[in-house]
C-alpha atoms as a PDB file:
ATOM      1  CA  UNK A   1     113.332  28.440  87.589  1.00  0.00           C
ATOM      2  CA  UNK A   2     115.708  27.034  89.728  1.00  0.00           C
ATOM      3  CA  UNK A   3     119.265  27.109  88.710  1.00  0.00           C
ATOM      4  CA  UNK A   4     120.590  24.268  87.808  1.00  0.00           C
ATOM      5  CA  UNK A   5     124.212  22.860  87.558  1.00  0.00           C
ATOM      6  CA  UNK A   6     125.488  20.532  85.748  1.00  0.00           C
ATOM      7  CA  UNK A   7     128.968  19.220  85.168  1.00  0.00           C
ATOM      8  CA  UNK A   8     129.343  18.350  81.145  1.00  0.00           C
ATOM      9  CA  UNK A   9     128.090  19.341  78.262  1.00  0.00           C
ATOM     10  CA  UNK A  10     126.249  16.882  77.122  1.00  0.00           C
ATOM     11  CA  UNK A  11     124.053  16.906  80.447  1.00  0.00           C
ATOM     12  CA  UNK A  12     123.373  20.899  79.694  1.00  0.00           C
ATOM     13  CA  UNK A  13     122.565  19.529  76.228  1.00  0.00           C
ATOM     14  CA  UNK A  14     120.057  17.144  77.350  1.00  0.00           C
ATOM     15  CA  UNK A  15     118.592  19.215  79.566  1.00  0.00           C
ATOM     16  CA  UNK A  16     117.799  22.251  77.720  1.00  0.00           C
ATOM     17  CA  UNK A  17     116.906  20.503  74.839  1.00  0.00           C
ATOM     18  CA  UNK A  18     113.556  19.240  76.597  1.00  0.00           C
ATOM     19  CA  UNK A  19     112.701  22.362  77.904  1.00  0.00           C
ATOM     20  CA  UNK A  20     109.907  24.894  76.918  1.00  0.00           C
ATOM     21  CA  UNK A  21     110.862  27.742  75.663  1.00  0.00           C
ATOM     22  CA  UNK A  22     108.692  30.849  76.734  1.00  0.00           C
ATOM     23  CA  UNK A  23     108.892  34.116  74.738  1.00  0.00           C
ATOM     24  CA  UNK A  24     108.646  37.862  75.398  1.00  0.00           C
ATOM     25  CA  UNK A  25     105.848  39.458  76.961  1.00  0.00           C
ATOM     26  CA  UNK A  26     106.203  41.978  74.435  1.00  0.00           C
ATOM     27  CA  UNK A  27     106.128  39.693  71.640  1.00  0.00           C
ATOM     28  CA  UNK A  28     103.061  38.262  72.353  1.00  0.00           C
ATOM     29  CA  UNK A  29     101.426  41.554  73.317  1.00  0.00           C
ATOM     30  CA  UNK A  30     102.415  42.648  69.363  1.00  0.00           C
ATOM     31  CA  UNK A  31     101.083  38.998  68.304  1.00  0.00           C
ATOM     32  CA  UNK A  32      97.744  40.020  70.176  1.00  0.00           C
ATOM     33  CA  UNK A  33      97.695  43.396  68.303  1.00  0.00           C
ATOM     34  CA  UNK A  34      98.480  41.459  65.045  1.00  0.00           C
ATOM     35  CA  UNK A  35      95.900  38.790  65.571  1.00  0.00           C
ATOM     36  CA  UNK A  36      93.130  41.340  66.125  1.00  0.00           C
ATOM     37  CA  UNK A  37      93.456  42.540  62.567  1.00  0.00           C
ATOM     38  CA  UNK A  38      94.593  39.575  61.290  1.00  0.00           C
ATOM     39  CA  UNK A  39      93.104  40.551  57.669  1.00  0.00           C
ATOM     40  CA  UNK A  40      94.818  43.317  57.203  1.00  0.00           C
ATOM     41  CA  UNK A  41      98.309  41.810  57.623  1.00  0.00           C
ATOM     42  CA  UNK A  42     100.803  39.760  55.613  1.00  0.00           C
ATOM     43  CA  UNK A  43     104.084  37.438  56.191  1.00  0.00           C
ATOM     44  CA  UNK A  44     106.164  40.000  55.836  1.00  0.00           C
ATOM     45  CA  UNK A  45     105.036  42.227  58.494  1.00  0.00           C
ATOM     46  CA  UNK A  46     105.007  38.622  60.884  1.00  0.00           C
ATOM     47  CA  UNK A  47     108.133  38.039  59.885  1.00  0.00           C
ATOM     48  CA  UNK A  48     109.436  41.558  61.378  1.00  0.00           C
ATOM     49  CA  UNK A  49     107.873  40.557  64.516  1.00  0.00           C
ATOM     50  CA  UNK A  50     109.362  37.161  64.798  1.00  0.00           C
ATOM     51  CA  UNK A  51     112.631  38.774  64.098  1.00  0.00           C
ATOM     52  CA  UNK A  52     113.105  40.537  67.414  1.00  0.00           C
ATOM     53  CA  UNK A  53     112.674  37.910  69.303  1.00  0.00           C
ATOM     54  CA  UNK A  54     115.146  34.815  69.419  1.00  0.00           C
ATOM     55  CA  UNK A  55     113.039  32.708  71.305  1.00  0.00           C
ATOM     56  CA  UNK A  56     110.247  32.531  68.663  1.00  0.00           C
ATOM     57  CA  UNK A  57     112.597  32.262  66.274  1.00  0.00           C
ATOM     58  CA  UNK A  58     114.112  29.108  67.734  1.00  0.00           C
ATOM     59  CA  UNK A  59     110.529  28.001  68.216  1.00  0.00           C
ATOM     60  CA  UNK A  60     108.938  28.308  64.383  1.00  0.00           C
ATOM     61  CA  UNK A  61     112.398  26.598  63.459  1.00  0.00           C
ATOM     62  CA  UNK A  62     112.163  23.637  65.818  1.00  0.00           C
ATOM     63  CA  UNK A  63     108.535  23.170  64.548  1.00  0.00           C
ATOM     64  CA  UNK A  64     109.520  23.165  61.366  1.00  0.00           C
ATOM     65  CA  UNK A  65     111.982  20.659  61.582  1.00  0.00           C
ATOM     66  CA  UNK A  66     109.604  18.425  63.859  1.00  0.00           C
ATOM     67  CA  UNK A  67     107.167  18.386  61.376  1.00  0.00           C
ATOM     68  CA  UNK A  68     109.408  17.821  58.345  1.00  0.00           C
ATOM     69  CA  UNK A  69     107.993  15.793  55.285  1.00  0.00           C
ATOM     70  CA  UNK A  70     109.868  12.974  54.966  1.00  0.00           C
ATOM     71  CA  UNK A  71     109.683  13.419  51.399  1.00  0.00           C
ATOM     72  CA  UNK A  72     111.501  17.290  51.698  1.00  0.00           C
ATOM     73  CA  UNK A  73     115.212  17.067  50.690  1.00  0.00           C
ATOM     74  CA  UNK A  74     116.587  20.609  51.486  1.00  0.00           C
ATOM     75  CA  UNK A  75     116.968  22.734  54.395  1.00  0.00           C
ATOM     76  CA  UNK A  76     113.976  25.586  55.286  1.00  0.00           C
ATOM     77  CA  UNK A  77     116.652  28.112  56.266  1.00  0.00           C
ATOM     78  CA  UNK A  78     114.918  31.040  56.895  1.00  0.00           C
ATOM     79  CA  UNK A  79     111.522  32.155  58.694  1.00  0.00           C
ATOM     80  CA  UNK A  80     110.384  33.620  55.908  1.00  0.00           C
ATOM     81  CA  UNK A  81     109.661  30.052  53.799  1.00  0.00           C
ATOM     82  CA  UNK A  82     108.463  28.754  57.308  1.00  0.00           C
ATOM     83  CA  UNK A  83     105.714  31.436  57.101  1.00  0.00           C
ATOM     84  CA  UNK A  84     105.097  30.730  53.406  1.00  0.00           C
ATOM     85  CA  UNK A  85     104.592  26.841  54.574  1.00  0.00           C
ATOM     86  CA  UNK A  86     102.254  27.572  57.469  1.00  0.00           C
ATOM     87  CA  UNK A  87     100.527  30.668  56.145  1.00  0.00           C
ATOM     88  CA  UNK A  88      99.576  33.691  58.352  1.00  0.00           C
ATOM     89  CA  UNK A  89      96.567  31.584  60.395  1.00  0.00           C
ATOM     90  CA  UNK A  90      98.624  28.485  61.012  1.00  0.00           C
ATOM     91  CA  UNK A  91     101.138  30.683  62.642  1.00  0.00           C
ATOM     92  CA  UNK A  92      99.289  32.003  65.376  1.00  0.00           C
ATOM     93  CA  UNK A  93      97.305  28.776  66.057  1.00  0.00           C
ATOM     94  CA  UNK A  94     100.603  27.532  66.458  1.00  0.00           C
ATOM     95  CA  UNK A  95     102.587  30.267  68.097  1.00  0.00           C
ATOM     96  CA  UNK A  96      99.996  32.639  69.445  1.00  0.00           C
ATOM     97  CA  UNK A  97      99.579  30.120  72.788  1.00  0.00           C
ATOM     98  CA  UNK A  98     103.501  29.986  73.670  1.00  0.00           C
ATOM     99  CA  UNK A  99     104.235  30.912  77.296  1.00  0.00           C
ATOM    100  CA  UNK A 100     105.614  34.577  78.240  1.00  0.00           C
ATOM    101  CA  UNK A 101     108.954  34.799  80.294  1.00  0.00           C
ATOM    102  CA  UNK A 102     107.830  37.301  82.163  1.00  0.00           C
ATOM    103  CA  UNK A 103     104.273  35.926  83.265  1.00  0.00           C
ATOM    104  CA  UNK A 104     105.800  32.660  84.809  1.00  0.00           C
ATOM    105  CA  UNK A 105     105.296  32.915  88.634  1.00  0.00           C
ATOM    106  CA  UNK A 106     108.793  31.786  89.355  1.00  0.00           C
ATOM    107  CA  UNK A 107     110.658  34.303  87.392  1.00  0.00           C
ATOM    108  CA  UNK A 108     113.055  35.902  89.080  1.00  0.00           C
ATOM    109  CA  UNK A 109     114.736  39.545  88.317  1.00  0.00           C
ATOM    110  CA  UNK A 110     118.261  38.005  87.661  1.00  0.00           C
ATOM    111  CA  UNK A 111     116.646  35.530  84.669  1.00  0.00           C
ATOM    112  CA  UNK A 112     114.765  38.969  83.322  1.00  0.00           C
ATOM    113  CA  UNK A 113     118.314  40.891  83.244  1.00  0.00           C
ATOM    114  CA  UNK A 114     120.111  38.412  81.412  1.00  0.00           C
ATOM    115  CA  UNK A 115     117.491  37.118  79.250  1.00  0.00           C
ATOM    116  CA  UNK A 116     116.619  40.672  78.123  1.00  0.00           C
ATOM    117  CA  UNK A 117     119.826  42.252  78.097  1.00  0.00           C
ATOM    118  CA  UNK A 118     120.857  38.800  75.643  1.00  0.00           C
ATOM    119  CA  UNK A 119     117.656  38.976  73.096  1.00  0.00           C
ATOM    120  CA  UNK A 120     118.417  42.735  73.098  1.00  0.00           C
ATOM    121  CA  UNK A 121     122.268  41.727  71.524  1.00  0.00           C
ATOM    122  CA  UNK A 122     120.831  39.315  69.357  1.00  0.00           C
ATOM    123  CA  UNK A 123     118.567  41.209  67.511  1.00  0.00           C
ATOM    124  CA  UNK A 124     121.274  44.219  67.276  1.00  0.00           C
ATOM    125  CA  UNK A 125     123.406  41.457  66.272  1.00  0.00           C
ATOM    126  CA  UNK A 126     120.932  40.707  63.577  1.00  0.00           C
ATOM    127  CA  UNK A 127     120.632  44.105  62.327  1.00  0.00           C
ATOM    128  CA  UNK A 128     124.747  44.752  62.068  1.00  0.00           C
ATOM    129  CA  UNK A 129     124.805  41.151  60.086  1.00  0.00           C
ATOM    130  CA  UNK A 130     122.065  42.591  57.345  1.00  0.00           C
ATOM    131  CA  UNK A 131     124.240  45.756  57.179  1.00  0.00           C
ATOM    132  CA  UNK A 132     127.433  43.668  56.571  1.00  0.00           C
ATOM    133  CA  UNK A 133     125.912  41.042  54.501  1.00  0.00           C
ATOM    134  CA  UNK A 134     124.674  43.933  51.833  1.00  0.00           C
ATOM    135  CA  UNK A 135     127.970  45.178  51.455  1.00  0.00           C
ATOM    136  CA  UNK A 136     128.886  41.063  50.406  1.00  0.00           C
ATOM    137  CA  UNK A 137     125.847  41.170  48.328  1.00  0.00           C
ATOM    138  CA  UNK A 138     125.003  37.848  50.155  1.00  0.00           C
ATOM    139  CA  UNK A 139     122.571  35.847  47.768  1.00  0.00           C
ATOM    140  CA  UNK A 140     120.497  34.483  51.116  1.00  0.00           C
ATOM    141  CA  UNK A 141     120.898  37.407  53.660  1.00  0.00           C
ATOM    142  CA  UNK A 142     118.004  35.987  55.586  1.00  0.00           C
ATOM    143  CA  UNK A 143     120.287  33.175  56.488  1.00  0.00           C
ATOM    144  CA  UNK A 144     122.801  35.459  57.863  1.00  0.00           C
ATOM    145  CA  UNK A 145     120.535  37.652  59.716  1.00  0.00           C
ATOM    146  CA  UNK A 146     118.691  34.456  61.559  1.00  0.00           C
ATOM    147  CA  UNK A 147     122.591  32.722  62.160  1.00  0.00           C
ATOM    148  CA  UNK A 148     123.109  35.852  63.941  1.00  0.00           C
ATOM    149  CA  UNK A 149     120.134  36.175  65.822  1.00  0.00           C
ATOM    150  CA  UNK A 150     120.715  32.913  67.231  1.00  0.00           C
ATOM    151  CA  UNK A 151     124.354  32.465  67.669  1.00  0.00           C
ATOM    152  CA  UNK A 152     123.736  33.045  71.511  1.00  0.00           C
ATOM    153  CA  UNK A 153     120.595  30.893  72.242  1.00  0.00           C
ATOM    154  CA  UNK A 154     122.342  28.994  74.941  1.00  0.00           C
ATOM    155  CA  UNK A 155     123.329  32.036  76.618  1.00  0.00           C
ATOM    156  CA  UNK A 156     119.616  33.100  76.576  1.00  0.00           C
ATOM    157  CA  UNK A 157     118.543  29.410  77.623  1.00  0.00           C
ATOM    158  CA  UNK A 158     121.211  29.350  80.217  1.00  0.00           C
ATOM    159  CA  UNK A 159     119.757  33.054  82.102  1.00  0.00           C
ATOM    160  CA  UNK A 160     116.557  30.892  82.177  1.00  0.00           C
ATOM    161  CA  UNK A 161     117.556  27.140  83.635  1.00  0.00           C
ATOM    162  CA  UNK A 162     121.316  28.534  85.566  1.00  0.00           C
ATOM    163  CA  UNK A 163     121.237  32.274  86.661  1.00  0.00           C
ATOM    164  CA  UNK A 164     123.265  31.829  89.443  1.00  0.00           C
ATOM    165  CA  UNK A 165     126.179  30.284  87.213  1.00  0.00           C
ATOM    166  CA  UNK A 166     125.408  32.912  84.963  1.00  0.00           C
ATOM    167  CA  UNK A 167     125.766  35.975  87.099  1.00  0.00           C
ATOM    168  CA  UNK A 168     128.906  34.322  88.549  1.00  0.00           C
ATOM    169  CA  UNK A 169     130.436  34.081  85.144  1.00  0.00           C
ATOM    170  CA  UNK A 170     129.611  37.545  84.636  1.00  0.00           C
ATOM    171  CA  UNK A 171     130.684  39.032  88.034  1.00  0.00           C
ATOM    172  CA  UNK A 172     134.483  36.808  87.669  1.00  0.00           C
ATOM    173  CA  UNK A 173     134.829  38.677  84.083  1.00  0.00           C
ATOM    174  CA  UNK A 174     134.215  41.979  85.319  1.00  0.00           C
ATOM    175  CA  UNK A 175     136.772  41.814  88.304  1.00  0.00           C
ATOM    176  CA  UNK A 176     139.060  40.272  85.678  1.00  0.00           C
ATOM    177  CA  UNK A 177     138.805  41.681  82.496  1.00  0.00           C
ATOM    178  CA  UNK A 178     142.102  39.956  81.204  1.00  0.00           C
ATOM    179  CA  UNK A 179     140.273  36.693  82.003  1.00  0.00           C
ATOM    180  CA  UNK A 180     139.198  34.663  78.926  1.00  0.00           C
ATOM    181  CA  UNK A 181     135.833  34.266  78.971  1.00  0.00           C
ATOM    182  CA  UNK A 182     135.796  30.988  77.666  1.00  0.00           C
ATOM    183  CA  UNK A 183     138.195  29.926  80.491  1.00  0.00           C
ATOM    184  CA  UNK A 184     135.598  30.998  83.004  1.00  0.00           C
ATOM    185  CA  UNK A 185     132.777  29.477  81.341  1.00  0.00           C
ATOM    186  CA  UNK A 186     134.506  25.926  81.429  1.00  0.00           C
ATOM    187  CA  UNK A 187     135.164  26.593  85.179  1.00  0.00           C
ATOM    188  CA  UNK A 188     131.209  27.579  85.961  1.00  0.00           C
ATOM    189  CA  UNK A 189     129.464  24.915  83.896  1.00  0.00           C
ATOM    190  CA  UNK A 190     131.876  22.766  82.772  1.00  0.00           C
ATOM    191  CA  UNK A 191     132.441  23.434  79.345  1.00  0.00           C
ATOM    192  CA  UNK A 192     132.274  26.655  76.692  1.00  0.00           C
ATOM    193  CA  UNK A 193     128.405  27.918  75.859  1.00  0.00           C
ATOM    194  CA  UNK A 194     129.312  27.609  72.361  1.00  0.00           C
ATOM    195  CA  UNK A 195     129.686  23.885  72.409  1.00  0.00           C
ATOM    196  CA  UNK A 196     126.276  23.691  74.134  1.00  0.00           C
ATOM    197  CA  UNK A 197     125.176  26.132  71.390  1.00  0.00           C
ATOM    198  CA  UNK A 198     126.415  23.348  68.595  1.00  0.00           C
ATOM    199  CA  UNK A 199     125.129  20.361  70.655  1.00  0.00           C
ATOM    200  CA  UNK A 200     121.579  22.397  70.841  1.00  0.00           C
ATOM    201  CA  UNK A 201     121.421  22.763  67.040  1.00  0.00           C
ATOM    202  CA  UNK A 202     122.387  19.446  66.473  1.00  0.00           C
ATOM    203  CA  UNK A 203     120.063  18.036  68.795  1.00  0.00           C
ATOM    204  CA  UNK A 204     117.388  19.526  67.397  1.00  0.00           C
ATOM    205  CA  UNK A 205     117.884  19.018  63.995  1.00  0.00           C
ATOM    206  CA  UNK A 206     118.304  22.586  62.864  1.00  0.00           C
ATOM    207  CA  UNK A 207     119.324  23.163  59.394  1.00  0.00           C
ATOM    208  CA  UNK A 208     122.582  22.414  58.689  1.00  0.00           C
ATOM    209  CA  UNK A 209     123.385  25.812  56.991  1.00  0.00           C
ATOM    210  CA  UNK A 210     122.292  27.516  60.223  1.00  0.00           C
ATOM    211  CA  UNK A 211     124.709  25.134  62.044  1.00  0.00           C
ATOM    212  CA  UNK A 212     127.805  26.080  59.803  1.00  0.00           C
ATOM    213  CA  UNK A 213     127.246  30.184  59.989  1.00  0.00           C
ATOM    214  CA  UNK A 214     127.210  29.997  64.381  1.00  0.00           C
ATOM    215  CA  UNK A 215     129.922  27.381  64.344  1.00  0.00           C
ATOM    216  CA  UNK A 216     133.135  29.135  65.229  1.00  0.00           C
ATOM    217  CA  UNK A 217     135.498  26.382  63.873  1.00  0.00           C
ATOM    218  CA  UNK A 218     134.546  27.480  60.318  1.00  0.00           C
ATOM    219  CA  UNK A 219     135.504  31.468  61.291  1.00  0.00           C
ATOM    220  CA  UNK A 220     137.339  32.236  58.298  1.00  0.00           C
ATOM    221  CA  UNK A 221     134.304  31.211  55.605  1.00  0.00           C
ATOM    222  CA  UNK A 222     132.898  34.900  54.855  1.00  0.00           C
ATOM    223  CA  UNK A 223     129.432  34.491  55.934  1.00  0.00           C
ATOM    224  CA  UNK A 224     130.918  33.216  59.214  1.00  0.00           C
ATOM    225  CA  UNK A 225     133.058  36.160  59.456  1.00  0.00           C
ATOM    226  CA  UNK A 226     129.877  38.323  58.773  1.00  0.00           C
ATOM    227  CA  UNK A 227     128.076  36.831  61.884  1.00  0.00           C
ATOM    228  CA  UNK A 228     131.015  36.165  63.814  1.00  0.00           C
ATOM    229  CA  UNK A 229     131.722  40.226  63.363  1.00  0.00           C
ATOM    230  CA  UNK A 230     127.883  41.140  63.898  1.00  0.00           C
ATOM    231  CA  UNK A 231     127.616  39.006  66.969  1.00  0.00           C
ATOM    232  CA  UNK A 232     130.802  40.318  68.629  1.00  0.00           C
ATOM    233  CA  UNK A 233     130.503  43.985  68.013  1.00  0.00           C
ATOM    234  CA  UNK A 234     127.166  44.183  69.726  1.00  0.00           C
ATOM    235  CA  UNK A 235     128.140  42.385  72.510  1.00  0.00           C
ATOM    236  CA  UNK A 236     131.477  44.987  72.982  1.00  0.00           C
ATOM    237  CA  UNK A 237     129.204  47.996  72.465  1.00  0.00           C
ATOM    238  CA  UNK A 238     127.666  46.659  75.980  1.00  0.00           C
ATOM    239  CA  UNK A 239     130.699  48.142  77.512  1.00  0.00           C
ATOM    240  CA  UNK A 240     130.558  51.251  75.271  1.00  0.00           C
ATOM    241  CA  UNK A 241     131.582  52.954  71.811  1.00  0.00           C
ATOM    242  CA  UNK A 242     134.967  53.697  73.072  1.00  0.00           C
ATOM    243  CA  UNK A 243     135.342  49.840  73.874  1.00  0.00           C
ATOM    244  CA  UNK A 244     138.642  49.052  72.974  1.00  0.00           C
ATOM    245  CA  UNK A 245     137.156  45.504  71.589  1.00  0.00           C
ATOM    246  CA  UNK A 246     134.814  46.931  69.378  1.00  0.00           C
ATOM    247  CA  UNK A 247     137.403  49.252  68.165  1.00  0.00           C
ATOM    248  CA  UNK A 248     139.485  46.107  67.231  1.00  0.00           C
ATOM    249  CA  UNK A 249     136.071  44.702  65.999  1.00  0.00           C
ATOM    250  CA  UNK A 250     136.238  47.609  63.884  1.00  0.00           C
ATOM    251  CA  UNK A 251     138.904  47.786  61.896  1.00  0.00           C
ATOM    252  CA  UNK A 252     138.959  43.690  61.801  1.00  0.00           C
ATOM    253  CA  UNK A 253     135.590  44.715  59.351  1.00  0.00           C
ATOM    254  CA  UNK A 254     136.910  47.437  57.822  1.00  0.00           C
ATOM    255  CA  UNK A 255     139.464  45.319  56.261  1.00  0.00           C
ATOM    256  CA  UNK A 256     137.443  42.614  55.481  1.00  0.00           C
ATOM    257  CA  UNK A 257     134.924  44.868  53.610  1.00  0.00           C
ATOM    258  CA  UNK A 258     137.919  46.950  52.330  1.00  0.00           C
ATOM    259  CA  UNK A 259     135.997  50.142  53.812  1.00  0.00           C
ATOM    260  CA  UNK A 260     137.108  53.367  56.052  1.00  0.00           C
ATOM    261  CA  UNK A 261     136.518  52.698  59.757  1.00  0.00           C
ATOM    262  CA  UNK A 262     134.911  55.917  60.111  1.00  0.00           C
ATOM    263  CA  UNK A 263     132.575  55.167  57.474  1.00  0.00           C
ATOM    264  CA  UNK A 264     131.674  51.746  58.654  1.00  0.00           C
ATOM    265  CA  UNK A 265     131.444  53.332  62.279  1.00  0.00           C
ATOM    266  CA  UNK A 266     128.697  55.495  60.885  1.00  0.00           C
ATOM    267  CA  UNK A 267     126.669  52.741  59.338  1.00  0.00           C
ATOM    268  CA  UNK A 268     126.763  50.826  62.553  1.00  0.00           C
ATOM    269  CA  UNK A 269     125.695  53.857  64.452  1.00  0.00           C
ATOM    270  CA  UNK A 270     123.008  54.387  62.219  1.00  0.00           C
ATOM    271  CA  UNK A 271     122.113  50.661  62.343  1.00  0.00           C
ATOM    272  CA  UNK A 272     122.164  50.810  66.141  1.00  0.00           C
ATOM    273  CA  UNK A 273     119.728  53.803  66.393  1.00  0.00           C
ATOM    274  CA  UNK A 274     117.238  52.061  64.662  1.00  0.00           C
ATOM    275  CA  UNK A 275     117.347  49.027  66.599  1.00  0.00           C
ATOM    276  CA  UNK A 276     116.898  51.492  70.018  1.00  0.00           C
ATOM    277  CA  UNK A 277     113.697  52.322  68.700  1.00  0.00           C
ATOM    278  CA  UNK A 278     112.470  49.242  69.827  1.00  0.00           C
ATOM    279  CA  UNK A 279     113.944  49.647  73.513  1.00  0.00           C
ATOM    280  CA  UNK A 280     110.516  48.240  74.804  1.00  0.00           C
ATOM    281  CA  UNK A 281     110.991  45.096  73.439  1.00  0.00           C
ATOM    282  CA  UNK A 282     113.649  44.370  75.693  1.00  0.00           C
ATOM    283  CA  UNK A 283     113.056  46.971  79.144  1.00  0.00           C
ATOM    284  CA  UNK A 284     117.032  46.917  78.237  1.00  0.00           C
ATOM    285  CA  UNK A 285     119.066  50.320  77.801  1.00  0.00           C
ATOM    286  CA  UNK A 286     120.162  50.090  73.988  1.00  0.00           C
ATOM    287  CA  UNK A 287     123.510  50.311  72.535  1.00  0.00           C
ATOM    288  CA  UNK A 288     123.001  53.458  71.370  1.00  0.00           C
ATOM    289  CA  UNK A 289     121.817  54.908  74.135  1.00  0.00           C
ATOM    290  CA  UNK A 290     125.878  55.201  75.283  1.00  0.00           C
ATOM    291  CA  UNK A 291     126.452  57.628  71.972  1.00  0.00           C
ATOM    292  CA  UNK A 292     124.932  60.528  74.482  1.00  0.00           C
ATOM    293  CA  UNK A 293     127.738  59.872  76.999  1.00  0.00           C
END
């Protein structure tokens, strides 16, 4: 995994768009486990393990689209109609043979830290947008849940293809926090990860609803908001509860939902401490792990 550079976005585009994506060791450990009693299980307890990992997630969705009938007029949104399309066999003949990060010879400990410590937000991420999207009473919360789950695929892909650039981007924000990240990210690569995120989508033929709820130019639609919200408060409890961003993230939702801050504080905490109990998934330290401190 040599780390690449590129100077535009549509090169990263291009580029990342072609290549395979590998998924957790973990995952496919629980897919082995699955597998083994493969009678015994349904969709919905394969759809709980898809859902921790963004990089099957983006996988099942790009096969889905690649192997659209040309006769199907709407969107499959969610990865819970995939499974009902493929069935519970067809998904691990399909899936159950997809390369593990963490088995490929050339991985080195910098792609493991930021590909982890990324899938580990997303699926946090995930689990503060289901929160939020109850109190909405969103009529497709799946759709919200998956939006956030992969609203930072490009920051996963990019650990993988361009850890050096990566790191750097990390290491310039943390000597200058009043930096804005988006500033730096232009600098390193050459243009802002979520424009590569829109350019993946799009390349791939994603569904378009999935498109809308990660694109930040439609921020003040509600279910954008939700993910938008979900996505940025577990990336500011990285640098702790106290975080002065997720504070602001805070009360931002608090009005939006019309709710205490304290009482939406607590649901997140309680939404967070669930999440930690899959830790292992990750080999990341969990948000809440910081509550102790």
């Amino acid at each position: 995994m040599s780390s690449k550079a590129f100077t535009d976005l549509q090169q990263w585009v291009t580029y990342l768009a072609e290549q395979p994506i590998p998924i957790l060791t973990h995952t496919h450990l629980e897919m082995r486990g699955y597998h083994a009693r493969i009678d015994e299980i349904g969709l919905r307890e394969i759809g709980e393990l898809i859902r921790h990992d963004p990089l099957l997630t983006l996988n099942i969705l790009r096969y889905q689209e690649a192997h659209r009938h040309s006769r199907q007029t709407t969107d499959v949104t969610t990865i819970e109609r995939v499974l009902l399309m493929i069935g519970v066999t067809g998904f691990f003949r399909l899936f159950g043979s997809l390369p593990n990060l963490e088995a490929q010879a050339d991985t080195q400990k910098i792609v493991l830290y930021g590909a982890h410590r990324t899938c580990s937000r997303a699926y946090l991420a995930s689990c503060i947008a289901e929160m939020l999207s109850h109190y909405r009473r969103d009529i497709e919360p799946a759709e919200v849940i998956t939006a956030a789950l992969l609203h930072d695929t490009a920051e996963i892909l990019l650990w993988l293809t361009a850890p050096r650039q990566m790191m750097q981007i990390q290491e310039t924000l943390r000597s200058n926090p009043s930096q804005r990240s988006q500033e730096v990210q232009i600098k390193m690569l050459g243009c802002k990860i979520n424009d590569i995120q829109q350019g993946l989508v799009m390349e791939w033929h994603l569904p378009r609803t999935l498109l809308h709820l990660i694109d930040d130019h439609f921020a003040d639609e509600p279910r954008v908001r939700i993910v938008n919200q979900a996505v940025a408060m577990a990336r500011h409890l990285e640098k702790g509860w106290d975080s002065p961003y997720f504070l602001d993230d805070l009360q931002q939702c608090a009005l939006l939902f019309k709710l205490e801050p304290y009482l939406l504080y607590e649901q997140i905490r309680d939404v967070a401490l669930k999440a930690a109990r899959h830790w292992a998934w990750y080999e990341e330290q969990p948000a809440a792990a910081m509550l102790i401190r």
